[in-house]
C-alpha atoms as a PDB file:
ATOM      1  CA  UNK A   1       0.000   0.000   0.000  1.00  0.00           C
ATOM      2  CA  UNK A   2       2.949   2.154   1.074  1.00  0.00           C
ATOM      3  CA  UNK A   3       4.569   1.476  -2.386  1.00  0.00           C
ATOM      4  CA  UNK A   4       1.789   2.201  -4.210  1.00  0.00           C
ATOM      5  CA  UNK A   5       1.400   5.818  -2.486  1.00  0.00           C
ATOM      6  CA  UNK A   6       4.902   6.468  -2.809  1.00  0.00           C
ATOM      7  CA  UNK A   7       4.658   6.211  -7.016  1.00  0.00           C
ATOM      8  CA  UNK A   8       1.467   8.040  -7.106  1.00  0.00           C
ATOM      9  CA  UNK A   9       2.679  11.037  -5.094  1.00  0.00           C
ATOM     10  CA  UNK A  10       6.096  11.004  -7.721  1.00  0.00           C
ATOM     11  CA  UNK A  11       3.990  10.726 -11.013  1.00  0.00           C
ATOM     12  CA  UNK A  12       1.732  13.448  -9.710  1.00  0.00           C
ATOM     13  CA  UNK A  13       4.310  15.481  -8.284  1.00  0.00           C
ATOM     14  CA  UNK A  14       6.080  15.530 -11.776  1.00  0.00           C
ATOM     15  CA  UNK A  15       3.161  15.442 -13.744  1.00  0.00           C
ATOM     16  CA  UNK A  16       2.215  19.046 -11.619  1.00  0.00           C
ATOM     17  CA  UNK A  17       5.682  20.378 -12.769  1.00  0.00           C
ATOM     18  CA  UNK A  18       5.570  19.460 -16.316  1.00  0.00           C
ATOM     19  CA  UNK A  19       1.699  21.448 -16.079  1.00  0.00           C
ATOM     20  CA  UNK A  20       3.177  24.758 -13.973  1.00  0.00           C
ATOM     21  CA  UNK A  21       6.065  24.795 -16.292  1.00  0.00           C
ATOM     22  CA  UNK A  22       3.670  24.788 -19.638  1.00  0.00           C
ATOM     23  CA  UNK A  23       1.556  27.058 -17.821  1.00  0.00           C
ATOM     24  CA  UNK A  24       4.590  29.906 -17.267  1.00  0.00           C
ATOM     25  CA  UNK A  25       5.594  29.322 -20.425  1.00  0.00           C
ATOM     26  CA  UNK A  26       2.109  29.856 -21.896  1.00  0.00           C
ATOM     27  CA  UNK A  27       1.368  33.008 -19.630  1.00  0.00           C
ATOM     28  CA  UNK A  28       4.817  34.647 -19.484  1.00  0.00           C
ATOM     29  CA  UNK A  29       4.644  38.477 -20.730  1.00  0.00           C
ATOM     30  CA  UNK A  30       7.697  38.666 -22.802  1.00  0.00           C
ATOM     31  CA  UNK A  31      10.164  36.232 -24.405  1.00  0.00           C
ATOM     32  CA  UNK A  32      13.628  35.441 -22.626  1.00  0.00           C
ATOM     33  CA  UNK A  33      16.026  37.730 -24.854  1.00  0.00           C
ATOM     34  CA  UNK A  34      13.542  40.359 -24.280  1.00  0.00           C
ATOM     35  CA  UNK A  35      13.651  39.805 -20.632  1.00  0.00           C
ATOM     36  CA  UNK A  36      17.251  39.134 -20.535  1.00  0.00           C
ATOM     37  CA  UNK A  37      17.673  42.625 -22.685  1.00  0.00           C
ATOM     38  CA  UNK A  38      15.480  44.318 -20.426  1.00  0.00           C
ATOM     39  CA  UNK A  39      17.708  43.236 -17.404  1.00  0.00           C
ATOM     40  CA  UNK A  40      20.866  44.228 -19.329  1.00  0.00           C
ATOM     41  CA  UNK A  41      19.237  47.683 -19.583  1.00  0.00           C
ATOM     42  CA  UNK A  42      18.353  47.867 -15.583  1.00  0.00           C
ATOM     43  CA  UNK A  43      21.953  46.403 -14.646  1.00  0.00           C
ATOM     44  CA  UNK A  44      23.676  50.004 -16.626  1.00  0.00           C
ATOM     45  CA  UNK A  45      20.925  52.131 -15.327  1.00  0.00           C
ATOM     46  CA  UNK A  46      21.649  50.993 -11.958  1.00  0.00           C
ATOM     47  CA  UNK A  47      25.105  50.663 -12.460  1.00  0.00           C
ATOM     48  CA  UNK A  48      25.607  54.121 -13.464  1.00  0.00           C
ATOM     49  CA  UNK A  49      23.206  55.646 -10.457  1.00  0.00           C
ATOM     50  CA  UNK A  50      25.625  53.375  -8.012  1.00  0.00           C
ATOM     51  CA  UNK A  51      28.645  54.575  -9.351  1.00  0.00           C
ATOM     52  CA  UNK A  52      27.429  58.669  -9.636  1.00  0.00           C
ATOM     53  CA  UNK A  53      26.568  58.155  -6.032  1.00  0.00           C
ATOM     54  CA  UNK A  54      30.045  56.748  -5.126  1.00  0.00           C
ATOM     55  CA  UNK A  55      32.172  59.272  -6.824  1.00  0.00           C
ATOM     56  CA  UNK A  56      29.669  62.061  -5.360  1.00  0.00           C
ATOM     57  CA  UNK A  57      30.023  60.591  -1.599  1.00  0.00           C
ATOM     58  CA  UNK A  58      33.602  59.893  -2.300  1.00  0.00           C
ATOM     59  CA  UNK A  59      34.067  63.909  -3.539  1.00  0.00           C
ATOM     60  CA  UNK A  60      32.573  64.971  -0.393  1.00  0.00           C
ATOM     61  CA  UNK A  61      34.233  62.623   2.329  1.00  0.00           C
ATOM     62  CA  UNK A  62      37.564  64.190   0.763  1.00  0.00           C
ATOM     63  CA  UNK A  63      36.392  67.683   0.770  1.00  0.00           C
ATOM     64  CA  UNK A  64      35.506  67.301   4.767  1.00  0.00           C
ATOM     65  CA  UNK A  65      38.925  65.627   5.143  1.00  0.00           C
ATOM     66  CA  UNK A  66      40.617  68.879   4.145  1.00  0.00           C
ATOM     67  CA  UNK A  67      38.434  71.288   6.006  1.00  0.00           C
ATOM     68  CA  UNK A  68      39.295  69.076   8.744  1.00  0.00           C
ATOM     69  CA  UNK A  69      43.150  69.012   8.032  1.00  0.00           C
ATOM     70  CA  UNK A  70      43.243  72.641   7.629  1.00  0.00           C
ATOM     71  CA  UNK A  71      41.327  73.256  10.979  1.00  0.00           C
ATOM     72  CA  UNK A  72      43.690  71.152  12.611  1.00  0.00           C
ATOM     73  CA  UNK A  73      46.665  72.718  11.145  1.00  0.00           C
ATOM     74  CA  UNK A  74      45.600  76.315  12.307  1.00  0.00           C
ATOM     75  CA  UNK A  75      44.455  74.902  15.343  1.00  0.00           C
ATOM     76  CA  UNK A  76      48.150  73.136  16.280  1.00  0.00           C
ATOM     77  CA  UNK A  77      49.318  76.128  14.793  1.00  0.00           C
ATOM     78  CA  UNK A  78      47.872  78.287  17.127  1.00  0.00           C
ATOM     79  CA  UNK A  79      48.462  75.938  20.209  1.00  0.00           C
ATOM     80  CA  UNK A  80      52.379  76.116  19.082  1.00  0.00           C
ATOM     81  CA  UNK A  81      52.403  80.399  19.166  1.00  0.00           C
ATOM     82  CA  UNK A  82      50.916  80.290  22.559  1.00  0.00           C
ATOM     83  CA  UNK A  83      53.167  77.693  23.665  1.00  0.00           C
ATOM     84  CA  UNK A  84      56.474  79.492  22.155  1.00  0.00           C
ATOM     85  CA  UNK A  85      54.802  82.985  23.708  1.00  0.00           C
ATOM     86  CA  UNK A  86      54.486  81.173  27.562  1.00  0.00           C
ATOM     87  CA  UNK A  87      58.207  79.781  27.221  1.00  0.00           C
ATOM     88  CA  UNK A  88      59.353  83.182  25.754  1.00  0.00           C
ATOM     89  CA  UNK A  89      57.503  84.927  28.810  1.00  0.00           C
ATOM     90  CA  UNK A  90      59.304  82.400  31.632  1.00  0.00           C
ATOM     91  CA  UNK A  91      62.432  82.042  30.152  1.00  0.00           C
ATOM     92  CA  UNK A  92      63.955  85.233  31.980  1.00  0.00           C
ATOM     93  CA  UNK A  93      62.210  84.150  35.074  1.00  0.00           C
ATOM     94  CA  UNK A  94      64.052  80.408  34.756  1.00  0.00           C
ATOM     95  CA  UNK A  95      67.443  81.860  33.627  1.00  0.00           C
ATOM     96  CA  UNK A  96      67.222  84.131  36.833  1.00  0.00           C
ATOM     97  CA  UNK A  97      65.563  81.452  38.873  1.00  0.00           C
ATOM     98  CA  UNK A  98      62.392  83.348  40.116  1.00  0.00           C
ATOM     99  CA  UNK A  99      60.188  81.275  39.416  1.00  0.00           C
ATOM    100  CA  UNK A 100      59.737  79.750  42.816  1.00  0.00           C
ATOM    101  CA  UNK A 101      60.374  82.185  45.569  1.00  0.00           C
ATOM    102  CA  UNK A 102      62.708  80.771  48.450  1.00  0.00           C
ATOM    103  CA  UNK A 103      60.752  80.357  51.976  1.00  0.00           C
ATOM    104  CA  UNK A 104      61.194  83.195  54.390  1.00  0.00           C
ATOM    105  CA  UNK A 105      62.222  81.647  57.720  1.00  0.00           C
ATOM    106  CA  UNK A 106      59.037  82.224  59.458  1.00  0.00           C
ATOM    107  CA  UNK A 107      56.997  80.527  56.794  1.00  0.00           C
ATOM    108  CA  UNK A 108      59.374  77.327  56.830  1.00  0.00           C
ATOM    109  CA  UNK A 109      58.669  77.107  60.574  1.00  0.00           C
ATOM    110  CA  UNK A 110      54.947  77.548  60.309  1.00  0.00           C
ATOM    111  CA  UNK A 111      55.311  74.332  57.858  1.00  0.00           C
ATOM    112  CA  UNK A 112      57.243  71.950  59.441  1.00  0.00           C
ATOM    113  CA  UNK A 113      54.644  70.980  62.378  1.00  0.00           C
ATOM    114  CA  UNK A 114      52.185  70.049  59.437  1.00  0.00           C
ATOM    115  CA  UNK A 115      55.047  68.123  57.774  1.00  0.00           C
ATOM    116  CA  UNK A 116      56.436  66.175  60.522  1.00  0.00           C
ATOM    117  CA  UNK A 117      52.922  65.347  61.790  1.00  0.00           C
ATOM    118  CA  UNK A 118      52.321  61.461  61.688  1.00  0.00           C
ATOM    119  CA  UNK A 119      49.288  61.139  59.087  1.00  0.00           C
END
């Protein structure tokens, strides 16, 4: 009984193919080289569209990597004169060792309790 299910589900399952595949045949709008030229067609189109879009986002990506560049160059540039302006201002003051005024007597004394204090 099993067998005889088995073959009648194959025949019909192929016999159901054989009918779809008429019936697209039959039904289908257009022949194949039309379709496949009509596909040709869409693959340029989009083709062209994909690669305009690149080149456009590529264009800009570059352009904001130079305004970038170019406000970090004036940027470093400007961190460099104030730099070179601070050393230019303490150099005296380091050559004549100023910088850090020596403790009066009085004020060394009023330190060391706090300094020899066990923490």
């Amino acid at each position: 009984m099993r067998t005889y299910l088995t073959q009648y589900s194959v025949v019909a399952l192929v016999v159901g193919g054989l009918v779809g595949a008429a019936l697209a045949l039959w039904y289908a709008p257009q022949s194949g080289r039309t379709t496949q030229a009509m596909l040709h067609t869409q693959q340029v189109v989009w083709q062209t569209r994909v690669t305009d879009t690149v080149q456009k986002t590529v264009a800009q990506v570059q352009g904001e990597l130079n305004t970038l560049g170019r406000q970090a160059k004036t940027t470093a540039l400007g961190f460099v004169k104030g730099l070179e302006k601070t050393l230019s201002s303490i150099g005296p003051a380091v050559q004549s060792r100023t910088i850090i005024q020596p403790l009066s007597e009085s004020s060394a004394d009023a330190l060391s309790p706090a300094l020899s204090a066990p923490g």
